[in-house]
N, C-alpha and C. Protein backbone atom coordinates (compact mmCIF):
# COMPACT_ATOMS: atom_id res chain seq x y z
N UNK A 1 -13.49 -42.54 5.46
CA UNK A 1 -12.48 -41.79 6.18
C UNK A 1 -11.73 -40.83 5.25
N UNK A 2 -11.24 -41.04 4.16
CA UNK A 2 -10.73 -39.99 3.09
C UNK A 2 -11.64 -39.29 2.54
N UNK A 3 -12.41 -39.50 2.51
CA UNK A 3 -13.36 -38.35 1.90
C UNK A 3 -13.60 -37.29 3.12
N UNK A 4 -13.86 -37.89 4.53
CA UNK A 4 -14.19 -36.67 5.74
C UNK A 4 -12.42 -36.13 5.89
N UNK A 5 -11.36 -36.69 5.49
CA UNK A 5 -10.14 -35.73 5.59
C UNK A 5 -10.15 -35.03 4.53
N UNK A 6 -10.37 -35.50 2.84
CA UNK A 6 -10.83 -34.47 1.89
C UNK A 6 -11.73 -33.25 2.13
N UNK A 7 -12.70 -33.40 3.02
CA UNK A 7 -13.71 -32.71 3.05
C UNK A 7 -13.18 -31.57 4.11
N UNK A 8 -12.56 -32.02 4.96
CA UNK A 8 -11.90 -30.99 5.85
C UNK A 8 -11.18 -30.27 5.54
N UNK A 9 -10.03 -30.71 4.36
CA UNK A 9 -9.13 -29.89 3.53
C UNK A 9 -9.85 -28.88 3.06
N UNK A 10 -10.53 -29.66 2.47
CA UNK A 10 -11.33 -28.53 1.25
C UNK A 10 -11.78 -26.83 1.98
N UNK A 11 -12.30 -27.56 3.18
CA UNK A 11 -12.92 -26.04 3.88
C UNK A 11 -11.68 -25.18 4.52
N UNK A 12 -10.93 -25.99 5.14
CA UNK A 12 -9.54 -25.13 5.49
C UNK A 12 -8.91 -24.82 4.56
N UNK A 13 -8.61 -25.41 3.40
CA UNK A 13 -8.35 -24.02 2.10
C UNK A 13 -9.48 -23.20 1.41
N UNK A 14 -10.27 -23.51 1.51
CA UNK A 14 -11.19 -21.82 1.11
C UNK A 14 -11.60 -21.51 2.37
N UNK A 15 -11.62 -21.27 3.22
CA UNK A 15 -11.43 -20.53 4.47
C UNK A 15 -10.49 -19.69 4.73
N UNK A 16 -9.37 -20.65 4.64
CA UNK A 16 -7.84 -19.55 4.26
C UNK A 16 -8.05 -18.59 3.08
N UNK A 17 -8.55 -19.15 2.17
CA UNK A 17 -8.35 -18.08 1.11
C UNK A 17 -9.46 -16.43 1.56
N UNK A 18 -10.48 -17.09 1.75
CA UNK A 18 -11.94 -16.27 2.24
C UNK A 18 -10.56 -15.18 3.48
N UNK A 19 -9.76 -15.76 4.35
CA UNK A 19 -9.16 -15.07 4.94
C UNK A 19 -8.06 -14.04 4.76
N UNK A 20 -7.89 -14.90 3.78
CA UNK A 20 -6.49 -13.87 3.11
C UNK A 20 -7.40 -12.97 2.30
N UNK A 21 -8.26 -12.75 1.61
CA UNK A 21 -8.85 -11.72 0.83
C UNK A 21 -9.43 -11.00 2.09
N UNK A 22 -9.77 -11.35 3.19
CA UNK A 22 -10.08 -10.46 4.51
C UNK A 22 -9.23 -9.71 4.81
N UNK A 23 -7.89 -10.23 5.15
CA UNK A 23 -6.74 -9.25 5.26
C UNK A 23 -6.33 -8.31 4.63
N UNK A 24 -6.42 -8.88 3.43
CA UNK A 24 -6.56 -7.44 2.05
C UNK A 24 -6.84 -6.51 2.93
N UNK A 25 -8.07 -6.76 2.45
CA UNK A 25 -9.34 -5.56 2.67
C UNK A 25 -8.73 -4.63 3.84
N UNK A 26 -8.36 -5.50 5.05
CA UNK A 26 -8.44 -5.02 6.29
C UNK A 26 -6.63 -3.83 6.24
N UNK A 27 -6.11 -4.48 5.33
CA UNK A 27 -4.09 -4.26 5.02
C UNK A 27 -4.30 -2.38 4.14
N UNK A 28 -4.90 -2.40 3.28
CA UNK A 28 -5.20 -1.34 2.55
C UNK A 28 -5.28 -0.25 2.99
N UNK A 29 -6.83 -0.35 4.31
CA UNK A 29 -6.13 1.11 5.38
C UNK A 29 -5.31 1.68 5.81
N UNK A 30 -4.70 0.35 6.54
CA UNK A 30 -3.16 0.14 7.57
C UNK A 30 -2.55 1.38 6.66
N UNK A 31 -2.19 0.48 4.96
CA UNK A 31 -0.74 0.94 4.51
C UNK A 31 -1.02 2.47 3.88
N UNK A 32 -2.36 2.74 3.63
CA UNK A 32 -2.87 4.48 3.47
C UNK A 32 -2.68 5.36 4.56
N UNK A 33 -2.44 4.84 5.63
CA UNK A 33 -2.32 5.36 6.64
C UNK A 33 -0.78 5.51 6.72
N UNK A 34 -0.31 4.86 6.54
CA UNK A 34 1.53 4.40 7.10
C UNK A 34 1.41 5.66 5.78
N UNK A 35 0.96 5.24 4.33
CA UNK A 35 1.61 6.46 3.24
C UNK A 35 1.20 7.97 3.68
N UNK A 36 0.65 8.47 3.99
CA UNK A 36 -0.02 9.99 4.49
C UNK A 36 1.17 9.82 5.82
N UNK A 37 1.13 9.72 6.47
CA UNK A 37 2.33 9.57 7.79
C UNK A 37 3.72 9.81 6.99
N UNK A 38 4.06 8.94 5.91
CA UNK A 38 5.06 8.99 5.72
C UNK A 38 5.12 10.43 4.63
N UNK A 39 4.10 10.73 4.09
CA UNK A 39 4.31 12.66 2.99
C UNK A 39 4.11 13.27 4.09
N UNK A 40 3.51 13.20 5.38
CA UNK A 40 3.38 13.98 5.98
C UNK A 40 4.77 14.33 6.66
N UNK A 41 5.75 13.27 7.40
CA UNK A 41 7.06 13.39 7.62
C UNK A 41 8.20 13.78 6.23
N UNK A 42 7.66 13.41 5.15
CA UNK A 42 8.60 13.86 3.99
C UNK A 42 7.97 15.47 4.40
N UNK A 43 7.26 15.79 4.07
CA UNK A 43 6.52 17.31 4.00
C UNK A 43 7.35 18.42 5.32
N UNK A 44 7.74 17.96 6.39
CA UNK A 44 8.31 18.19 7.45
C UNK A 44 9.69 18.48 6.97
N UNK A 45 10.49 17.17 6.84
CA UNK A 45 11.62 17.00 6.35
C UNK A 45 11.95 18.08 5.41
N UNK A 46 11.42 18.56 4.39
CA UNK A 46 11.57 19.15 3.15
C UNK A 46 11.07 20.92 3.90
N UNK A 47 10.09 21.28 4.32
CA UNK A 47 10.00 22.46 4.85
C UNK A 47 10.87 22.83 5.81
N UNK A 48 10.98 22.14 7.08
CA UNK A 48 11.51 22.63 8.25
C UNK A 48 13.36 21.94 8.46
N UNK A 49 13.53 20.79 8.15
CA UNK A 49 14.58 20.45 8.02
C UNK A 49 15.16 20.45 6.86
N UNK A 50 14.92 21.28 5.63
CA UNK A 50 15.99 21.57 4.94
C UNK A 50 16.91 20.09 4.44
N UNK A 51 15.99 19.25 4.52
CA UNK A 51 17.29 17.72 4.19
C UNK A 51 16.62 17.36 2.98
N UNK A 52 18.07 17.39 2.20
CA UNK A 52 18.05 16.55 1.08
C UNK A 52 17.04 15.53 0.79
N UNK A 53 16.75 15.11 -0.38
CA UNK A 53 15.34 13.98 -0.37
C UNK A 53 16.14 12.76 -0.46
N UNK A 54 17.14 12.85 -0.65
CA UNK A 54 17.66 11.09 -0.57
C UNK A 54 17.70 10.54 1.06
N UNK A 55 18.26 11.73 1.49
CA UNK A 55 18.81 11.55 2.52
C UNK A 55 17.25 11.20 3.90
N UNK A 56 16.19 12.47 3.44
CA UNK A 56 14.72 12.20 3.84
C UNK A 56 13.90 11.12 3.75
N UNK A 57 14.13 10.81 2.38
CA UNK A 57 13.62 9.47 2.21
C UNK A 57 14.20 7.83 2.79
N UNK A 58 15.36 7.97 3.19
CA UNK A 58 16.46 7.13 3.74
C UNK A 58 15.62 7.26 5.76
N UNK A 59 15.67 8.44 6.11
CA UNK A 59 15.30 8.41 7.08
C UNK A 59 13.85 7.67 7.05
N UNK A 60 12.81 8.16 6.37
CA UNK A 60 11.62 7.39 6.17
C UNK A 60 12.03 6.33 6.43
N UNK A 61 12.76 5.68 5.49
CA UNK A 61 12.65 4.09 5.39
C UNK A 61 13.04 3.11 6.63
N UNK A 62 13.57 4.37 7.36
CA UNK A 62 14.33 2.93 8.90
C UNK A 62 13.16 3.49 9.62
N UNK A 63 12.03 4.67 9.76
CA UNK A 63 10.98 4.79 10.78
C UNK A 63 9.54 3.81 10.25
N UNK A 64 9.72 3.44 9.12
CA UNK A 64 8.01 3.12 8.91
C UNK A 64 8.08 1.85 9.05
N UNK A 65 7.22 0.55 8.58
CA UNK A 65 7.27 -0.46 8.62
C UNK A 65 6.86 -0.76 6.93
N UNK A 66 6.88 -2.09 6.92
CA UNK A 66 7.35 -2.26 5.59
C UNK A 66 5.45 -2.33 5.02
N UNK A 67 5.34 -2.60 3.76
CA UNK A 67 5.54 -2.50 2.71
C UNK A 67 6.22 -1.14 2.21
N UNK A 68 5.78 0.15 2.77
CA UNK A 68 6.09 1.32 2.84
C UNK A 68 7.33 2.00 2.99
N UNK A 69 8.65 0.95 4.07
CA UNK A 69 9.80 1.43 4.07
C UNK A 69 10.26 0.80 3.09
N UNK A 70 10.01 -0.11 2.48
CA UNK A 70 10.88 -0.85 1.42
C UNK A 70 10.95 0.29 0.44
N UNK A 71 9.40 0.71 0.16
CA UNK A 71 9.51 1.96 -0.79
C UNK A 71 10.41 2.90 -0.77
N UNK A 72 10.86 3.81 -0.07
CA UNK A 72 11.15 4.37 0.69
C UNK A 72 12.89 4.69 0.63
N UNK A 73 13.36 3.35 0.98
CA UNK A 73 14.44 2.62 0.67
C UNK A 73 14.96 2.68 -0.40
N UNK A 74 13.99 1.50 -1.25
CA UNK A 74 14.70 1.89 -2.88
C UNK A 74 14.66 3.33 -3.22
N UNK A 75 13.89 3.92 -2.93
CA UNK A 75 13.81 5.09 -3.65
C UNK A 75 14.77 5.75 -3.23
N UNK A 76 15.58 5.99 -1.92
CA UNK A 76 16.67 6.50 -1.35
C UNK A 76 17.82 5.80 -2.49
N UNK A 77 17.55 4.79 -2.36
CA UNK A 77 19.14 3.84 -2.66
C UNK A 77 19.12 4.34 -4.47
N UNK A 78 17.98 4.60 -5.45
CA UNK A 78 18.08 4.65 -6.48
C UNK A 78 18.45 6.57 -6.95
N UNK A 79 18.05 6.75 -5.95
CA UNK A 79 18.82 8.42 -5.74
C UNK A 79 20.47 8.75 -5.98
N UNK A 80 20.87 8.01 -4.67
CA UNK A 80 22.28 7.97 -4.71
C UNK A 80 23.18 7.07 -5.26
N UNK A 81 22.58 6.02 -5.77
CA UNK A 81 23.23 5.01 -5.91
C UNK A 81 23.24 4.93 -8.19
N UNK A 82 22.14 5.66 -8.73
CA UNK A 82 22.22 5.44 -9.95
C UNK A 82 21.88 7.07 -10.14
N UNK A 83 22.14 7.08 -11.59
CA UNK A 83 22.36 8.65 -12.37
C UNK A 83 20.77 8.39 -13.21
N UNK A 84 19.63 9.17 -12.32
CA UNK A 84 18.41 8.81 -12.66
C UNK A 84 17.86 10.21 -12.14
N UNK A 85 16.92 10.79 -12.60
CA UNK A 85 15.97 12.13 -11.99
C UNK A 85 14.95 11.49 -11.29
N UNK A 86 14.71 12.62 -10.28
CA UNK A 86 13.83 12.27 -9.17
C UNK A 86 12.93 11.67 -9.50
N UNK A 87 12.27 12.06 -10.54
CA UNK A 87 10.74 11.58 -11.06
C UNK A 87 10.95 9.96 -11.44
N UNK A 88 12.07 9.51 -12.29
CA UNK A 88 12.38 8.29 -12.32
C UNK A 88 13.08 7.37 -11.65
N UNK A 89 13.30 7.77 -10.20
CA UNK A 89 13.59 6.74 -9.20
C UNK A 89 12.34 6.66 -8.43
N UNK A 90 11.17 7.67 -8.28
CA UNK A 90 10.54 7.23 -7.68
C UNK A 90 9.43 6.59 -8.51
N UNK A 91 8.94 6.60 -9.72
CA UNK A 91 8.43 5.71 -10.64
C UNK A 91 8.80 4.13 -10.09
N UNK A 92 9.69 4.47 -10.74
CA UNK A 92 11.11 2.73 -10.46
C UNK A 92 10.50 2.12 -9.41
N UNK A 93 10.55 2.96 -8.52
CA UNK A 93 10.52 2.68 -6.81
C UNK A 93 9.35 1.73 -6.59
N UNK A 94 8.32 2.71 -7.31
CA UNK A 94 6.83 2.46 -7.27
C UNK A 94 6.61 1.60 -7.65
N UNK A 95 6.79 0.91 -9.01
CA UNK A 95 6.64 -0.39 -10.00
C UNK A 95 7.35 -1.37 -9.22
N UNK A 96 8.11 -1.27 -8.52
CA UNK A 96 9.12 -2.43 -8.20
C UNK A 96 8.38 -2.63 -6.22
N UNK A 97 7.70 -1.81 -5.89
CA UNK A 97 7.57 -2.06 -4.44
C UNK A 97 5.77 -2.20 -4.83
N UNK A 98 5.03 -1.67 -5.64
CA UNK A 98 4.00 -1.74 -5.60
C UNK A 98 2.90 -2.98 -5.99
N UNK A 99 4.04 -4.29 -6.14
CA UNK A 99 2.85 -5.47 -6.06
C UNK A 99 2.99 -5.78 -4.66
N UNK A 100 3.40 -5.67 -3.75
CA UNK A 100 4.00 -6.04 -2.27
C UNK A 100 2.79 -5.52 -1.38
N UNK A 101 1.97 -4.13 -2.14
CA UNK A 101 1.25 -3.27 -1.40
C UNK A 101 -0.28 -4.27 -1.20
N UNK A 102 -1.14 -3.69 -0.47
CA UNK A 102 -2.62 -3.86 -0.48
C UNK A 102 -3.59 -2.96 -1.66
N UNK A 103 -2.34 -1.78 -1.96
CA UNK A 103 -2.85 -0.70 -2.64
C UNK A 103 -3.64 -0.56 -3.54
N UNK A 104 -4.69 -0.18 -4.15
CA UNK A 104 -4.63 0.00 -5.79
C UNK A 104 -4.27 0.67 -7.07
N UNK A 105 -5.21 0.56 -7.87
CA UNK A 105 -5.13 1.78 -8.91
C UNK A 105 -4.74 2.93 -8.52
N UNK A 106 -6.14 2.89 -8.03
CA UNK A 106 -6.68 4.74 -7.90
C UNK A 106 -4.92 5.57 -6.72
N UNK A 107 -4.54 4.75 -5.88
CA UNK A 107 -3.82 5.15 -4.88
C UNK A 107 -2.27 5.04 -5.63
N UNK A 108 -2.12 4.34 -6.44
CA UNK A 108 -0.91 4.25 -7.49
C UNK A 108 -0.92 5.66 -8.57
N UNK A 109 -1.77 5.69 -9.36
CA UNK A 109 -1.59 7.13 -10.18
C UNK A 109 -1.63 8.22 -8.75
N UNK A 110 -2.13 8.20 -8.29
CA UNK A 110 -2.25 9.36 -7.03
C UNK A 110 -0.38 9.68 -6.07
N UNK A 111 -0.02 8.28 -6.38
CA UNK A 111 1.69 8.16 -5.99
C UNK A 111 2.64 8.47 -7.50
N UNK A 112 2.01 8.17 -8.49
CA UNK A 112 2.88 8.55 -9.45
C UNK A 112 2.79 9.59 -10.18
N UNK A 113 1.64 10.71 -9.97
CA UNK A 113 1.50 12.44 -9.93
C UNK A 113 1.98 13.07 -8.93
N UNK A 114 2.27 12.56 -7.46
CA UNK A 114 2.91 13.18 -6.60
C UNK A 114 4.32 13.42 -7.45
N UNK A 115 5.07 11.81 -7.76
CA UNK A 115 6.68 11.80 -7.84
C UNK A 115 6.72 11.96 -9.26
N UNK A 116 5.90 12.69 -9.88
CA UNK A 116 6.32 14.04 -11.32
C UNK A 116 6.44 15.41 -11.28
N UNK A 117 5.93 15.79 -9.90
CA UNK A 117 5.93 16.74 -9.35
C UNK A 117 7.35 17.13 -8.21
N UNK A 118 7.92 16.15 -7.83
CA UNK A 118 8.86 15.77 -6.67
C UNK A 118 10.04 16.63 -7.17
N UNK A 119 10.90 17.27 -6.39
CA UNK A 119 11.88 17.98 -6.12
C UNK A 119 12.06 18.81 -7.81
N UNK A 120 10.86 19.28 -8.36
CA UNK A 120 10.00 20.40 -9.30
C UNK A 120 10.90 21.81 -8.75
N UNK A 121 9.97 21.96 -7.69
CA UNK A 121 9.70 23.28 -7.17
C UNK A 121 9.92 23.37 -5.82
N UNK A 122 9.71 24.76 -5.65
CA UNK A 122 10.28 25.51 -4.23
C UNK A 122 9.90 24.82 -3.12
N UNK A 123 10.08 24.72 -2.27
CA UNK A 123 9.36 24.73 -0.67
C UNK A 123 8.33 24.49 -0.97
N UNK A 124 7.79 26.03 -0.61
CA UNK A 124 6.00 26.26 -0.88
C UNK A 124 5.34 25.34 -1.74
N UNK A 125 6.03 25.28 -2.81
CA UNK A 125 4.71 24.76 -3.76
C UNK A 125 5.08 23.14 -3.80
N UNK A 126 5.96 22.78 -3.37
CA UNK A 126 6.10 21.24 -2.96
C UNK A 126 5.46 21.01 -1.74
N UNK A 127 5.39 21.62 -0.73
CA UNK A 127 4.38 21.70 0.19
C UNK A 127 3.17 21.30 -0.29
N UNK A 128 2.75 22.26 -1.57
CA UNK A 128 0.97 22.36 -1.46
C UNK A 128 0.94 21.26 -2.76
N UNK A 129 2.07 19.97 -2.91
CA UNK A 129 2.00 19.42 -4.01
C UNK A 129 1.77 18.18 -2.80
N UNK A 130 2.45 18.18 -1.45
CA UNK A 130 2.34 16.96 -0.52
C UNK A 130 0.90 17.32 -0.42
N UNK A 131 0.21 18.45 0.16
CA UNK A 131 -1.04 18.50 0.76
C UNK A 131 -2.06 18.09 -0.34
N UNK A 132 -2.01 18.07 -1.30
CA UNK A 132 -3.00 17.95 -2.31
C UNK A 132 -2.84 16.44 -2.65
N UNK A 133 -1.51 15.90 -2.24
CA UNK A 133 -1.75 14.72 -2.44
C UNK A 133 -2.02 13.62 -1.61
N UNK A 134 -1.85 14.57 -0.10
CA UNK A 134 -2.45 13.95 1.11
C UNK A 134 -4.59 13.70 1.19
N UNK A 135 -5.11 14.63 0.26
CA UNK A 135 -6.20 15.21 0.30
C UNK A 135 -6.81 13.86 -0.55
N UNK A 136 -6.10 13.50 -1.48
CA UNK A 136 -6.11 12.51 -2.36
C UNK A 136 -6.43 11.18 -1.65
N UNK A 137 -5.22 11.05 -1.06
CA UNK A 137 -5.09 9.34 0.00
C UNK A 137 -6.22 9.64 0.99
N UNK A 138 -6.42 11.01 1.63
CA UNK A 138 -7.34 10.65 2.31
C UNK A 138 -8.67 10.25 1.84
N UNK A 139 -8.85 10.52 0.76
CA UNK A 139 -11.01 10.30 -0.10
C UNK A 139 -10.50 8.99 -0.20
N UNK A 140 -9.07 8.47 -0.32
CA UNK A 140 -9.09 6.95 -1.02
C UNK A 140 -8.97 5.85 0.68
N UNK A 141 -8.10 6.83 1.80
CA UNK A 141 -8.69 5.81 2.51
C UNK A 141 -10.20 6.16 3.05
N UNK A 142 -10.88 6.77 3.16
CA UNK A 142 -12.30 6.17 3.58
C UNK A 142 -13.23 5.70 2.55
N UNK A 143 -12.63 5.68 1.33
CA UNK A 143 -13.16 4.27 0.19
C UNK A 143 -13.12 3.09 0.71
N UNK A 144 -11.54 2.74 1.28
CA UNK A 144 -11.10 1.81 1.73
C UNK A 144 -11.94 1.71 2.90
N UNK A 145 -11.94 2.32 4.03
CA UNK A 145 -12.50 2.20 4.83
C UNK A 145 -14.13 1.19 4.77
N UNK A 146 -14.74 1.98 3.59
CA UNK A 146 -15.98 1.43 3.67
C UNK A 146 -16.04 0.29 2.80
N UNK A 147 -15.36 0.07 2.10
CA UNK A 147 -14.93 -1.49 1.26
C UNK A 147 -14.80 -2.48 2.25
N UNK A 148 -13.85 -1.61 3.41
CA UNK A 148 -13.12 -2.94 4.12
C UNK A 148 -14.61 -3.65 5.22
N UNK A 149 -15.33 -2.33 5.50
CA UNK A 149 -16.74 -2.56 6.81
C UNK A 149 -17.86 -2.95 6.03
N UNK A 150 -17.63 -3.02 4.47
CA UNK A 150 -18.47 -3.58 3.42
C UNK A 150 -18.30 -5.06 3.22
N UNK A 151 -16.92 -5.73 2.85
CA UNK A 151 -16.77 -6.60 2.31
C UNK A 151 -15.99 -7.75 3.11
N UNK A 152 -15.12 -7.45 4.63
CA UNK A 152 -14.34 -8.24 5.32
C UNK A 152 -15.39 -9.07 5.88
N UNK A 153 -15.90 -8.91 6.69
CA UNK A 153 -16.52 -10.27 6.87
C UNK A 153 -17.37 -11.18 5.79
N UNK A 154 -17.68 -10.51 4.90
CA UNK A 154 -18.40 -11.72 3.84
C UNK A 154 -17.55 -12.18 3.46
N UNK A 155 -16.25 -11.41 3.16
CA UNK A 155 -15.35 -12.49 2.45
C UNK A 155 -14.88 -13.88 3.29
N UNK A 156 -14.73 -13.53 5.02
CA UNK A 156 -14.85 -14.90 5.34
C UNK A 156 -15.70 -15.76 5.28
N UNK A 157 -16.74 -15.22 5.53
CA UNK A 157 -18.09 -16.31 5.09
C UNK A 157 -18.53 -17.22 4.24
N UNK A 158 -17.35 -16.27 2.94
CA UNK A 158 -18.08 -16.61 1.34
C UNK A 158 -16.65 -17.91 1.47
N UNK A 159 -15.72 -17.86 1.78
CA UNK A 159 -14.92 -18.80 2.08
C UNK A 159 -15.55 -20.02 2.40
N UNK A 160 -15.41 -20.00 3.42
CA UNK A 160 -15.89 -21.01 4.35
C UNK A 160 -17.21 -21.73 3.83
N UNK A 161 -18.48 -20.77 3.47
CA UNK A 161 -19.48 -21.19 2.45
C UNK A 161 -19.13 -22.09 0.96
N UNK A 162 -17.63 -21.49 0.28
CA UNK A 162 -17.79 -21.89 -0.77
C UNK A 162 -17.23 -23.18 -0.54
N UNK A 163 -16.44 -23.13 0.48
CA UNK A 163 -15.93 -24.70 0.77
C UNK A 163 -17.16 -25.48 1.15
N UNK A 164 -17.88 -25.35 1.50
CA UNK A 164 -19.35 -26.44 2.11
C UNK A 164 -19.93 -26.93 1.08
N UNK A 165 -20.08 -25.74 -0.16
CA UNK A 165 -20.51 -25.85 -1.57
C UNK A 165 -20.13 -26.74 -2.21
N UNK A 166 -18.95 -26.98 -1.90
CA UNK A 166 -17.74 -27.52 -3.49
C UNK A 166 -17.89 -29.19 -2.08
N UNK A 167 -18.47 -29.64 -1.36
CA UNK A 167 -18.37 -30.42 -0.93
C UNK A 167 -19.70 -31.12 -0.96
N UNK A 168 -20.54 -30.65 -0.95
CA UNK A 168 -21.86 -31.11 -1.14
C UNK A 168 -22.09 -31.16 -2.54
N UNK A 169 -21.41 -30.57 -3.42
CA UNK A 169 -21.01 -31.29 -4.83
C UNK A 169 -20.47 -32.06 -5.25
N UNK A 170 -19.47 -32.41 -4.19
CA UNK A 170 -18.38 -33.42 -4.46
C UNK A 170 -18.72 -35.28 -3.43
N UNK A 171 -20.11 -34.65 -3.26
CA UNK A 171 -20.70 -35.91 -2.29
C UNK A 171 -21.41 -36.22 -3.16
């Protein structure tokens, strides 16, 4: 009898796990998507409404959902709230919100060349500094994309498999 409740454990935690690395996979799009939405509304904000970036970025943060508004947030709150240049609140921002993300590498330097560039230059060329870095997230989400239609279901499988494994070893 303890060994078939051992044995049941065993597969409902690597199952869970096989699941949670599914979600990953599946979370990564989501939040590439929520980030392009959200330069695309900064990009708005900054051309047509003329608003301040603390104040832009503040708005961001109560429309998006989180991992993304948290960003968003601090980065507002480290604007007004500490004697820091743009480029180094949104660094800050980044390091401090970016284990929370699904994100990676490649989509992290791609966020931290945008905000070296950030409140630089004019209109225009902050414009074509959002679009180039929208151009960016987009090659990285259909990476994601095909990672996620590559690798989400094996990863449950390989779960659930590795639990059967580690039990027929342990018999």
């Amino acid at each position: 009898m303890i060994k078939l409740v051992g044995a049941v454990l065993i597969i409902v935690a690597t199952t869970l796990v096989g699941f949670e690395v599914s979600k990953r996979l599946s979370e990564r799009p989501r939040q590439l998507r929520l980030l392009k939405s959200a330069l695309q509304s900064l990009e708005a904000e900054i051309m047509y409404g003329h608003t301040p970036l603390h104040e832009a970025s503040r708005r961001l943060a109560a429309q998006l959902s989180k991992p993304i508004s948290t960003f968003f947030d601090h980065f507002s709150k480290r604007l007004t709230h500490t004697e820091t240049t743009v480029m180094e609140a949104w660094e800050g921002s980044l390091k401090e919100v970016w284990k929370t993300t699904a994100l990676k590498g490649g989509e992290y330097e791609i966020m931290k060349q945008f905000g070296e560039t950030l409140g630089r230059h004019d209109r225009i060329s902050q414009q074509k500094q959002i679009r180039l870095t929208l151009a960016h997230l987009e090659r990285e989400e259909a990476d994601a994309h095909e990672k996620q239609a590559k690798y989400e279901r094996m990863a449950k499988s390989l779960g659930f498999l590795s639990g059967l494994l580690l039990i027929i070893l342990l018999m």
